[in-house]
Protein backbone atom coordinates (compact mmCIF):
# COMPACT_ATOMS: atom_id res chain seq x y z
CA UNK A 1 0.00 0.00 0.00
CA UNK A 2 2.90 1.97 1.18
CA UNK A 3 4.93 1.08 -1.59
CA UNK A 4 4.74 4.41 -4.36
CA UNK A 5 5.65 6.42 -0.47
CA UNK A 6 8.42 4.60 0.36
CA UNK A 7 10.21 5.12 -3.42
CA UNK A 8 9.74 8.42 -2.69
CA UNK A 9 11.45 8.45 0.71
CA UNK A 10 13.96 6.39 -1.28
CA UNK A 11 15.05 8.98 -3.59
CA UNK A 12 14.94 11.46 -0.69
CA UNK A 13 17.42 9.59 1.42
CA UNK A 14 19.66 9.42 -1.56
CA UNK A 15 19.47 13.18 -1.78
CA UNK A 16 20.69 15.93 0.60
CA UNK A 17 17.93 18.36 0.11
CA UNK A 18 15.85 18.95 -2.69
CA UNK A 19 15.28 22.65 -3.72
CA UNK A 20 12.20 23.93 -5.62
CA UNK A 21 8.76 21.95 -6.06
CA UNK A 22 9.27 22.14 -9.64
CA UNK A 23 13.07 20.95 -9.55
CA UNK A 24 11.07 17.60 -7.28
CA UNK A 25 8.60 17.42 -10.27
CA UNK A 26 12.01 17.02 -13.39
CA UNK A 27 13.71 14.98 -11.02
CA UNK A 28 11.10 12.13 -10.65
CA UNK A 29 9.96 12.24 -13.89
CA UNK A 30 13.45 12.02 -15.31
CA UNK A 31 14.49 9.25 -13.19
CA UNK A 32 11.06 7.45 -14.14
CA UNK A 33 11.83 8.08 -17.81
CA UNK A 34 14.85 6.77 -17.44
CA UNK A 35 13.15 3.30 -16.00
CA UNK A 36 13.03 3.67 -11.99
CA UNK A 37 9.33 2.13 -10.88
CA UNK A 38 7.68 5.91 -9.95
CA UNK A 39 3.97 5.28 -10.18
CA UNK A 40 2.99 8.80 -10.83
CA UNK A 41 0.91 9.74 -13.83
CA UNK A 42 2.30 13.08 -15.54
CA UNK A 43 0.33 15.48 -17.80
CA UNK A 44 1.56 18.34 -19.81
CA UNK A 45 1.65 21.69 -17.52
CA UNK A 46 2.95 25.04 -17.76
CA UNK A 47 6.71 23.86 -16.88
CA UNK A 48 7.02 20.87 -18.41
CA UNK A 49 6.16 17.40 -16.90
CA UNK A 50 3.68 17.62 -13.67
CA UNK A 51 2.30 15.59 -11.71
CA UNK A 52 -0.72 16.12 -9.29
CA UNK A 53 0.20 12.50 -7.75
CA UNK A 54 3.49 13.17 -7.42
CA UNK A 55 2.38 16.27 -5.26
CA UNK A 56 -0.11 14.87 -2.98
CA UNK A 57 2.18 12.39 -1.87
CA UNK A 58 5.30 14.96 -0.80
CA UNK A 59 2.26 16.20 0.75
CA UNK A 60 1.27 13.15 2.62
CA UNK A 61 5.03 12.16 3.22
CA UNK A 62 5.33 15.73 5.06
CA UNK A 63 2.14 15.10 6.70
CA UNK A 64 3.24 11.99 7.80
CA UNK A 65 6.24 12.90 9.19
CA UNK A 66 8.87 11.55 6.91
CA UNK A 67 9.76 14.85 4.55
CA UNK A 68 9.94 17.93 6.06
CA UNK A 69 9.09 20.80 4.12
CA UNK A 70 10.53 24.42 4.66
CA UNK A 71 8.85 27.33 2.68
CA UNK A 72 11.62 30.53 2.29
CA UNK A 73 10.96 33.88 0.86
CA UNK A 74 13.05 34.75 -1.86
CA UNK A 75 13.25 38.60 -3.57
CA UNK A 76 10.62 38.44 -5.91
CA UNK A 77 9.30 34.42 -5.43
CA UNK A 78 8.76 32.05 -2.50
CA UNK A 79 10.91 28.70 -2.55
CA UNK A 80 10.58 25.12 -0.55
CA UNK A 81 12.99 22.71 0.31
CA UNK A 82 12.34 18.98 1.60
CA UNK A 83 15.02 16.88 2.85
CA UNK A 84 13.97 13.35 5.00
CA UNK A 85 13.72 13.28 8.33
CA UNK A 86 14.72 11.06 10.95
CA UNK A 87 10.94 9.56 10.87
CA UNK A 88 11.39 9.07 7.15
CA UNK A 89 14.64 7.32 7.39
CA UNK A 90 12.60 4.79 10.07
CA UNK A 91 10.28 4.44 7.39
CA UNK A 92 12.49 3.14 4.86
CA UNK A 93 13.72 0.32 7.63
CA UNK A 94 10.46 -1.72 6.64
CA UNK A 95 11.83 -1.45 3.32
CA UNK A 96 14.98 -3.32 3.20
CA UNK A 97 15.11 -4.79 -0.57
CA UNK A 98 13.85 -1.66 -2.41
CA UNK A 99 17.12 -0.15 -3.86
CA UNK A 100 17.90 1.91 -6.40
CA UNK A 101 21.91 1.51 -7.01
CA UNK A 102 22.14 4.04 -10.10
CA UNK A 103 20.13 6.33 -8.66
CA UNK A 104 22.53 8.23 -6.48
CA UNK A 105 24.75 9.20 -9.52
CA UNK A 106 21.41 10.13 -11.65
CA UNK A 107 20.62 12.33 -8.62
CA UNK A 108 24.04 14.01 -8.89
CA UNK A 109 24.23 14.49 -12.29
CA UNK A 110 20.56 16.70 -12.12
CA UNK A 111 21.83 18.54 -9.03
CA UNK A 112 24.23 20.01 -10.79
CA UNK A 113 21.59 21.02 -13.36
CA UNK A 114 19.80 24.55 -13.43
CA UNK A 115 15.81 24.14 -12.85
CA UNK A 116 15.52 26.03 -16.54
CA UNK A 117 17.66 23.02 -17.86
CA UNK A 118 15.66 20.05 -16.15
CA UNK A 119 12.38 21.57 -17.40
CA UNK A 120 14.23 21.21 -20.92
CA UNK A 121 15.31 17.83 -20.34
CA UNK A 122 11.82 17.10 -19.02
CA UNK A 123 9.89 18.28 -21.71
CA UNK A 124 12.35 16.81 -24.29
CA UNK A 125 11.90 13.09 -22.79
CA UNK A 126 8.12 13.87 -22.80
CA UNK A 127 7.56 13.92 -26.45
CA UNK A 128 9.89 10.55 -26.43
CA UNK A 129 7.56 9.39 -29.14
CA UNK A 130 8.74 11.88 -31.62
CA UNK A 131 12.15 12.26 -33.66
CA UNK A 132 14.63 14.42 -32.51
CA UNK A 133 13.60 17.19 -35.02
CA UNK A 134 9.93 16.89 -34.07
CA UNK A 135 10.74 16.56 -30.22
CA UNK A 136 13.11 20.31 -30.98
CA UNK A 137 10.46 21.84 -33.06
CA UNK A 138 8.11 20.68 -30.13
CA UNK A 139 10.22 21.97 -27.67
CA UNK A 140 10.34 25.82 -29.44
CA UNK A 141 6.96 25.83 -29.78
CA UNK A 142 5.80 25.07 -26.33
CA UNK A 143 8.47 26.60 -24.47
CA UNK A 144 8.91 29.63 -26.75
CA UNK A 145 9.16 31.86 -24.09
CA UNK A 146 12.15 29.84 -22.59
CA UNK A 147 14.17 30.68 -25.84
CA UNK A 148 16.30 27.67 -25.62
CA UNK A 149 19.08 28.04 -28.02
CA UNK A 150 20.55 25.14 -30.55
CA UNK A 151 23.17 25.01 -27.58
CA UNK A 152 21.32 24.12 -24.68
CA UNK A 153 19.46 21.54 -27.30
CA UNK A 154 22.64 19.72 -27.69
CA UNK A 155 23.46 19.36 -24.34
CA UNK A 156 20.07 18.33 -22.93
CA UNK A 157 20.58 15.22 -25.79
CA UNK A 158 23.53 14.95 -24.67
CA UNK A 159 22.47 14.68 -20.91
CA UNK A 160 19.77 12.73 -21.74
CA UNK A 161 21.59 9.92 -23.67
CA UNK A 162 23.90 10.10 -20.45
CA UNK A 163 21.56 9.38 -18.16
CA UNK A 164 19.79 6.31 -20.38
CA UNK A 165 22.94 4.45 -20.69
CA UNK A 166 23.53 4.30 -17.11
């Protein structure tokens, strides 16, 4: 019953912190793209990828206990931050076989990534079922305002053919 929860605690205890609700909504999709058993159903949103799933259940998980969630005014935007807590790492003791071994260096590689670049990525691997011209025309049209440039293109393929093959 428990089971979709405790991947998510999963990936949290393989993370520091995670920064931004819409950074938590790339990563998870990117890692489920790229074959890790996330549950959550994804639609087409303003930023790419969302899922209302996926946000209910940070939701729950804070609820519960397990995440904690800190909400910080920035300048001109407001910001939230989960890392697991100490109830969430108890959690994950009932779950002793569910690992995840290339998941800690997937979760590197996207830290290191701007948000602006995993909603690229994200958006990129959503239209998997088009060619690589469609999925850039795609991309330009839908995220027009992003003005992504043939440079950033190449190294979201590039990160994305990365993260496939490991």
């Amino acid at each position: 019953m428990l089971n979709d929860h405790a991947k998510l605690v999963k990936f949290f205890s393989q993370c520091d912190e995670v920064v931004g609700r819409k950074r938590l909504q790339k990563m998870i999709y990117i890692l489920k793209k790229a074959g890790f058993p996330f549950e959550e159903r994804y639609q087409f949103h303003f930023y790419g990828p969302y899922s209302e799933e996926l946000t209910l259940r940070v939701e729950e998980l804070c609820n519960l206990g397990f995440l904690q969630e800190t909400w910080e005014k920035k300048s001109n935007y407001s910001q939230y931050r989960y890392a697991l807590t100490e109830g969430g790492e108890e959690f994950l003791e009932h779950y002793p076989n569910m690992t995840f071994p290339r998941m800690t260096g997937l979760i590197e590689g996207m830290n290191g990534k701007s948000s602006r670049f995993l909603e690229l990525v994200s958006t990129m691997m959503y239209f998997d079922d088009l060619t690589r011209e469609e999925v850039e025309e795609k991309v330009q049209a839908v995220k027009s305002k992003q003005n992504y440039t043939e440079e950033e293109l190449q190294e979201a393929w590039s990160f994305i053919d990365r993260m496939l093959q490991q």
